[in-house]
Protein backbone atom coordinates (compact mmCIF):
# COMPACT_ATOMS: atom_id res chain seq x y z
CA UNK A 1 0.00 0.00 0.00
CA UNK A 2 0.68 3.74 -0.33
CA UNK A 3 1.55 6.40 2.00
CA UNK A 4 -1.58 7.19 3.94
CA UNK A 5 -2.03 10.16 2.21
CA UNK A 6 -1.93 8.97 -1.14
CA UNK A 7 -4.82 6.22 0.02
CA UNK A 8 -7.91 6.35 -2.09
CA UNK A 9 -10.72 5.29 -0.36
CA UNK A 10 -12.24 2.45 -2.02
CA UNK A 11 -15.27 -0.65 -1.51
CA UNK A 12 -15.31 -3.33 0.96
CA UNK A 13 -12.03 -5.67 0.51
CA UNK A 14 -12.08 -9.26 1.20
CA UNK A 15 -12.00 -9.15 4.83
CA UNK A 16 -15.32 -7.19 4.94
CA UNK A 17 -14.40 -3.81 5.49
CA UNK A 18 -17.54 -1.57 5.25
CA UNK A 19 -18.10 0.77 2.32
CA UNK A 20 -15.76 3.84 2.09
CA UNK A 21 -17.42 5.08 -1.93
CA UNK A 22 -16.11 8.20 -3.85
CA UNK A 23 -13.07 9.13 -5.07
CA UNK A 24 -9.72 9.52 -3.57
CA UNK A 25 -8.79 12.07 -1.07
CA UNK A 26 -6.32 12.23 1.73
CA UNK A 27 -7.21 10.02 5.00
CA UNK A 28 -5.06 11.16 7.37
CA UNK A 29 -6.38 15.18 6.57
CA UNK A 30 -9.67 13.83 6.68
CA UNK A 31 -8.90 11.60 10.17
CA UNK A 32 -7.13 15.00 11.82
CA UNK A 33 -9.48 17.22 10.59
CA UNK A 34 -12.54 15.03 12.54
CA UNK A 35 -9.95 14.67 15.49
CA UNK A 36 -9.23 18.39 15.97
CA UNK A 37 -12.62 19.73 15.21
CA UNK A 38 -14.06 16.83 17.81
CA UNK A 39 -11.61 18.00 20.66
CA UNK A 40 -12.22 21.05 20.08
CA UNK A 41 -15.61 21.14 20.20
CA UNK A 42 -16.16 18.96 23.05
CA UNK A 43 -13.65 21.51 25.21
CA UNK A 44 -16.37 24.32 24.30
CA UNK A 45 -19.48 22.76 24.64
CA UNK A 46 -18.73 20.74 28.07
CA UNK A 47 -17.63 24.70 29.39
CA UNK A 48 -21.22 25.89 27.79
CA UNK A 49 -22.89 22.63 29.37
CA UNK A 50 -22.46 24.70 33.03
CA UNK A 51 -24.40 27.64 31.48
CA UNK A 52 -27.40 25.36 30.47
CA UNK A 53 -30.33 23.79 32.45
CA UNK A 54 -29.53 20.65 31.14
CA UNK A 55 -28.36 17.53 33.29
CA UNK A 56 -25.57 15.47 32.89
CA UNK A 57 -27.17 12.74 34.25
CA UNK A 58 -29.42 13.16 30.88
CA UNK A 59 -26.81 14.15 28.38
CA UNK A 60 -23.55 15.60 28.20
CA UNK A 61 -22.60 18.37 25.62
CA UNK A 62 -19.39 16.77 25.01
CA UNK A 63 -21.15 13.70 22.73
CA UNK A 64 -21.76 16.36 20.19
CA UNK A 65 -18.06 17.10 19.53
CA UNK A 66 -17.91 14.32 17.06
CA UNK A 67 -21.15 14.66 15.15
CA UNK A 68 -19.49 18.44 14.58
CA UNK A 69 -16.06 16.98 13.82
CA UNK A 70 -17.93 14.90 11.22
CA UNK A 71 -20.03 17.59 10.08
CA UNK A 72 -16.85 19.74 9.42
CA UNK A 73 -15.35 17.06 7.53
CA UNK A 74 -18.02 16.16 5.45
CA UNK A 75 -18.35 20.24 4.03
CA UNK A 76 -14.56 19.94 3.25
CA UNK A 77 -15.26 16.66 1.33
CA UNK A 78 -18.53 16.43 0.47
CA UNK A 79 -19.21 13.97 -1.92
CA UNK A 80 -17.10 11.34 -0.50
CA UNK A 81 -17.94 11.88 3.47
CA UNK A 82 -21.89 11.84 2.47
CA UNK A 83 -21.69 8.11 0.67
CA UNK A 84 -19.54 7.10 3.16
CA UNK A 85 -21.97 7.87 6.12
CA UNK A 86 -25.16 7.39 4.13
CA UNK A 87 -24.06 3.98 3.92
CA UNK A 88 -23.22 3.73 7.20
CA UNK A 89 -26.92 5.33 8.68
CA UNK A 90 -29.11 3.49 6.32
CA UNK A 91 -27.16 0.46 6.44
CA UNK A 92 -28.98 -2.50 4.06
CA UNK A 93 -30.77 -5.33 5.05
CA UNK A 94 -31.49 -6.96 8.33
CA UNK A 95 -28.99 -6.43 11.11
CA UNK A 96 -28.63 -10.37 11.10
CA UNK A 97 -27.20 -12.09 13.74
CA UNK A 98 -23.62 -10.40 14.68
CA UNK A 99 -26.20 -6.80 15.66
CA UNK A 100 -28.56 -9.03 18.19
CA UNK A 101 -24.91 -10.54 19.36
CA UNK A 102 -23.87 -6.83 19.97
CA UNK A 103 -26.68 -5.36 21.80
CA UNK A 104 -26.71 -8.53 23.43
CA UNK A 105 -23.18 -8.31 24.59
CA UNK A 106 -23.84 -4.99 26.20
CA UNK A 107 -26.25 -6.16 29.35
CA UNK A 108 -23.68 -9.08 29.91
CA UNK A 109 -21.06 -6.78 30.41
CA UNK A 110 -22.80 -5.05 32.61
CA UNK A 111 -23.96 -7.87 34.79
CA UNK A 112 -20.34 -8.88 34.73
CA UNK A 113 -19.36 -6.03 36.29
CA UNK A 114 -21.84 -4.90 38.39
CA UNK A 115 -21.84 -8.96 40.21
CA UNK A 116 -18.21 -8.52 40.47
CA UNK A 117 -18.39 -5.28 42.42
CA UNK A 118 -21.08 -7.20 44.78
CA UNK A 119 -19.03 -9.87 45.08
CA UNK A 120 -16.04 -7.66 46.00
CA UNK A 121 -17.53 -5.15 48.20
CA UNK A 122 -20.59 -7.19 50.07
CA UNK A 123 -22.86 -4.43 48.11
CA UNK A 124 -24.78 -4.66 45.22
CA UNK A 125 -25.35 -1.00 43.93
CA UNK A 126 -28.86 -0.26 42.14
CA UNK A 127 -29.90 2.85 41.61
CA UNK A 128 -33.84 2.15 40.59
CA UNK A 129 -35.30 4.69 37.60
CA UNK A 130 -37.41 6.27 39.98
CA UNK A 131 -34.66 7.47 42.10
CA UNK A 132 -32.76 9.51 39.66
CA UNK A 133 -32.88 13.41 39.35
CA UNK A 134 -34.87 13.07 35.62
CA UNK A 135 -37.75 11.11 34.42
CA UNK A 136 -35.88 7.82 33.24
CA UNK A 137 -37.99 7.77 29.71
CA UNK A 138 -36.11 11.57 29.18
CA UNK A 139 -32.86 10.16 30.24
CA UNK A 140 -32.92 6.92 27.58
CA UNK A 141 -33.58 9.22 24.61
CA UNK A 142 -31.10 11.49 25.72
CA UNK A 143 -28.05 8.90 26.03
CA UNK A 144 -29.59 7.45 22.67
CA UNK A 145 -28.98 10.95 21.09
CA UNK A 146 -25.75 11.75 22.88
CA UNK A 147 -24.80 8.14 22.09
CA UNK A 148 -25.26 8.41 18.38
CA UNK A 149 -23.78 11.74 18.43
CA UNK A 150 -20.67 10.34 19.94
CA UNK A 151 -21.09 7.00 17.22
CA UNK A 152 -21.50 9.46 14.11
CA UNK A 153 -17.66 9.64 14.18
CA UNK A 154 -16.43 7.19 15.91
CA UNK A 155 -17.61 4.04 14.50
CA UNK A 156 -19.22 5.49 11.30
CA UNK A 157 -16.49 8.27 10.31
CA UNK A 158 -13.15 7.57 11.78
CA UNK A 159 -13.26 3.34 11.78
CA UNK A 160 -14.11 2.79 7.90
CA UNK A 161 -11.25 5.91 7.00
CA UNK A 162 -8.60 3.74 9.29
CA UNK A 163 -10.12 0.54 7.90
CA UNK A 164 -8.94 1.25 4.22
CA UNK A 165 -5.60 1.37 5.54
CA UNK A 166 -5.74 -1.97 8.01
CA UNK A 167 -7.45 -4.93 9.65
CA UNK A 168 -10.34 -4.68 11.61
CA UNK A 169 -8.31 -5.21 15.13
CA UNK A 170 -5.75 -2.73 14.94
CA UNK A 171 -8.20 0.55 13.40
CA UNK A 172 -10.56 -0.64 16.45
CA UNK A 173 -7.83 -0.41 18.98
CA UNK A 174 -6.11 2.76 17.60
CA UNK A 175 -9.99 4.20 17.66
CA UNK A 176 -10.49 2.91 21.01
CA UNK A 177 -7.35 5.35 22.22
CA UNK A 178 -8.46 7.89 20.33
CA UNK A 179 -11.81 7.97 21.94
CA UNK A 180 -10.63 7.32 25.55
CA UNK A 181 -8.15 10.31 25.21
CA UNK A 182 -11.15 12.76 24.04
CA UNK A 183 -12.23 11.83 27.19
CA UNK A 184 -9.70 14.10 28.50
CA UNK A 185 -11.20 15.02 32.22
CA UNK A 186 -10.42 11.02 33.37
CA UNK A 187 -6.71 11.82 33.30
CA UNK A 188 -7.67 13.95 36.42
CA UNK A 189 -8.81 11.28 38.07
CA UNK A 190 -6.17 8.57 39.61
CA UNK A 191 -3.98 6.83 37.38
CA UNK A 192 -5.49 3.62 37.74
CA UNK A 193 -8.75 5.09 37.08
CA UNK A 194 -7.57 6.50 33.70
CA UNK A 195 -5.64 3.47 33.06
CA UNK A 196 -8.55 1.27 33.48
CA UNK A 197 -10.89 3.70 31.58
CA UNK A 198 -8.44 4.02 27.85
CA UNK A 199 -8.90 -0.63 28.71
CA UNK A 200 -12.46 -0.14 28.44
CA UNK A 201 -12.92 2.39 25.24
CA UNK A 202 -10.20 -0.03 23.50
CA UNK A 203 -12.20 -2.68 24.29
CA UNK A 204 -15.76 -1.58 23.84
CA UNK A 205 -13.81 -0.87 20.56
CA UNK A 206 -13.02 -3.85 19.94
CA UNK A 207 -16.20 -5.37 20.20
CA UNK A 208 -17.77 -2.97 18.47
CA UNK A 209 -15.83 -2.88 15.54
CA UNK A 210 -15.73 -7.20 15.26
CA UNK A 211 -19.60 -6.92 15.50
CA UNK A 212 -19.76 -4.21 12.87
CA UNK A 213 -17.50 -5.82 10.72
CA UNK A 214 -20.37 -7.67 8.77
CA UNK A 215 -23.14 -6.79 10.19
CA UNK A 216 -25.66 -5.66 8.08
CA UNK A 217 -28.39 -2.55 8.58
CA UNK A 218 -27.43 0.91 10.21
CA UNK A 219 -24.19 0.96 11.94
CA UNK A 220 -25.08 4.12 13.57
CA UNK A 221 -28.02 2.38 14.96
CA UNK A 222 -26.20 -0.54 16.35
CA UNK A 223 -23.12 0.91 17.49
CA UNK A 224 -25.54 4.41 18.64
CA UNK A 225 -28.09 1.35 20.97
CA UNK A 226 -25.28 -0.55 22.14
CA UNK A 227 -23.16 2.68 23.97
CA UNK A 228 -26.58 3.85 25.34
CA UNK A 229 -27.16 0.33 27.00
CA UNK A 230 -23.84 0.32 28.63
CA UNK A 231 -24.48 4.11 29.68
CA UNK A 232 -27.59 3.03 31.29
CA UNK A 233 -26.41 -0.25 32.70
CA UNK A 234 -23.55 1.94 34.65
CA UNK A 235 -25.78 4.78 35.58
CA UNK A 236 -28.14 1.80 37.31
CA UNK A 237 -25.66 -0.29 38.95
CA UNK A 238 -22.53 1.36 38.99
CA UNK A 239 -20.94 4.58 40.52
CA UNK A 240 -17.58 4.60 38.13
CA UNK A 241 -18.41 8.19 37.66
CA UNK A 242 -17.66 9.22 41.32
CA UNK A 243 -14.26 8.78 40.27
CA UNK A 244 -13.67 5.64 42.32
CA UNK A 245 -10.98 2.96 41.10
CA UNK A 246 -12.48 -0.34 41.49
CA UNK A 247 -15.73 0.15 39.71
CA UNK A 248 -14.00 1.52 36.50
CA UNK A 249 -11.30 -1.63 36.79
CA UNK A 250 -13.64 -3.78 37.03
CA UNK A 251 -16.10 -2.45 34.26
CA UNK A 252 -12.73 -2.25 32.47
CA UNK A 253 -12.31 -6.19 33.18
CA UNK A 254 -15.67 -6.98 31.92
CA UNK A 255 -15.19 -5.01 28.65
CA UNK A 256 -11.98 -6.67 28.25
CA UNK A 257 -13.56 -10.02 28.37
CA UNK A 258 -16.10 -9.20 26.03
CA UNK A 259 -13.65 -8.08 23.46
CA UNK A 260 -11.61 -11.04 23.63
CA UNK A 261 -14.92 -13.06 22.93
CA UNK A 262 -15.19 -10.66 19.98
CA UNK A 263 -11.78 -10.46 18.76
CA UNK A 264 -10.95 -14.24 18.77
CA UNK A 265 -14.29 -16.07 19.08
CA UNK A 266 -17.01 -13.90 16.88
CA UNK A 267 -15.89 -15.37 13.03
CA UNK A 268 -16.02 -18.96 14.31
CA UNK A 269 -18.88 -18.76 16.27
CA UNK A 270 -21.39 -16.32 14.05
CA UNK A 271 -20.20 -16.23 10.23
CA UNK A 272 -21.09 -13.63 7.91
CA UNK A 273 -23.89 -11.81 8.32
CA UNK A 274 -27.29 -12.81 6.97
């Protein structure tokens, strides 16, 4: 292959990479373009979030930095950026088996974690709907918006760009970094709490990108339900957000798991998508 910025992006290769259409451009401008416009924006509109009535326990201002990021990218290339995520939104056909996998895989790791935490600290934390600050139906379309917002770039801009240039691991890993370092306010936490956290975005990474690998439908959709779910799932049973260690390493454990499942068992055990 060519130097990365000589890569034309191209169809889906053997391996099942999903559909990058148009003609050629340069994927690294394209990947630091989304990057800097997606930090950027997420600085701004988390320091604007404080001015607004709105909860973070509903939605946090942040998620939008990517959908900008994308939208930035997509004025500077139009025509390829618009085929590229039209494809990716509307999807074809029936999510087949590998999507029910995925938003199946999101509960479990969830109930891994959450049992582990009971098992290790005699407590099992719930935090029932009813309790929370916000009516729970506002809260679920909220992290499904702020989810897909976050998704738009993530799994539907930045993976299929990186996936022209390799295999489906290592553009899921290096977008799994790249998304736990936007998260910049965990490396103010404790080490081992930012640690464990970049382990879980690799991993949810990981899984996400094996599952969307063939999958057929909306990626967006799938990859937009499946980080709601875990949202959700933590905000019930978990209380990683206080900014305590052992919650985050062990959500961090379960993700792992699940991504080694992914990674290693997924082709064998599901097949192509149907």
């Amino acid at each position: 292959m060519g130097n990365a910025d000589e890569q034309t992006l191209a169809g889906p290769d053997a391996e099942g990479a999903p559909p990058v259409a148009g003609p050629g451009g340069r994927i690294t401008a394209k990947a630091a373009v989304f990057l800097a416009v997606a930090f950027l924006a997420a600085g701004a509109l988390g320091a604007a979030q404080a001015g607004t009535p709105i909860p973070a326990e509903v939605v946090q201002l942040t998620q939008f930095g990517p959908a900008l990021g994308v939208a930035v990218v997509a004025l500077l290339w139009p025509g390829e950026i618009r085929s590229l995520l039209a494809g990716a939104v509307r999807g074809g056909g029936h999510h087949g088996s590998r999507g029910v996998l995925l938003l199946g895989t999101a509960p479990l790791i969830v109930v891994l974690c959450a049992t582990a935490y009971g098992v290790a600290t005699g407590d099992v934390r719930f935090t029932g709907p009813s309790a929370l600050g916000n009516p729970f139906a506002v809260i679920v379309v909220a992290q499904f918006i702020g989810a897909c917002g976050e998704e738009l770039g993530w799994r539907c801009l930045l993976q299929p760009l990186l996936r022209t240039r390799c295999g489906p691991l290592a553009s899921s890993v290096t977008v799994g970094l790249l998304w736990g370092v936007w998260h910049v306010q965990v490396f103010a936490q404790d080490p081992a709490y930012a640690g464990a956290f970049l382990v879980a975005t690799v991993s949810l990474s990981v899984v996400l990108g094996s599952a969307l690998e063939r999958a057929g439908g909306s990626r967006l959709l799938l990859a937009g339900v499946f980080h709601m779910l875990i949202n959700l799932g933590l905000l019930l049973f978990m209380d990683e957000e206080s900014g305590a260690v052992l919650p985050m390493v062990l959500f961090a454990l379960a993700a792992l798991a699940a991504a080694a499942v992914w990674a290693f068992g997924a082709d064998r055990a599901v097949g192509p998508a149907r």
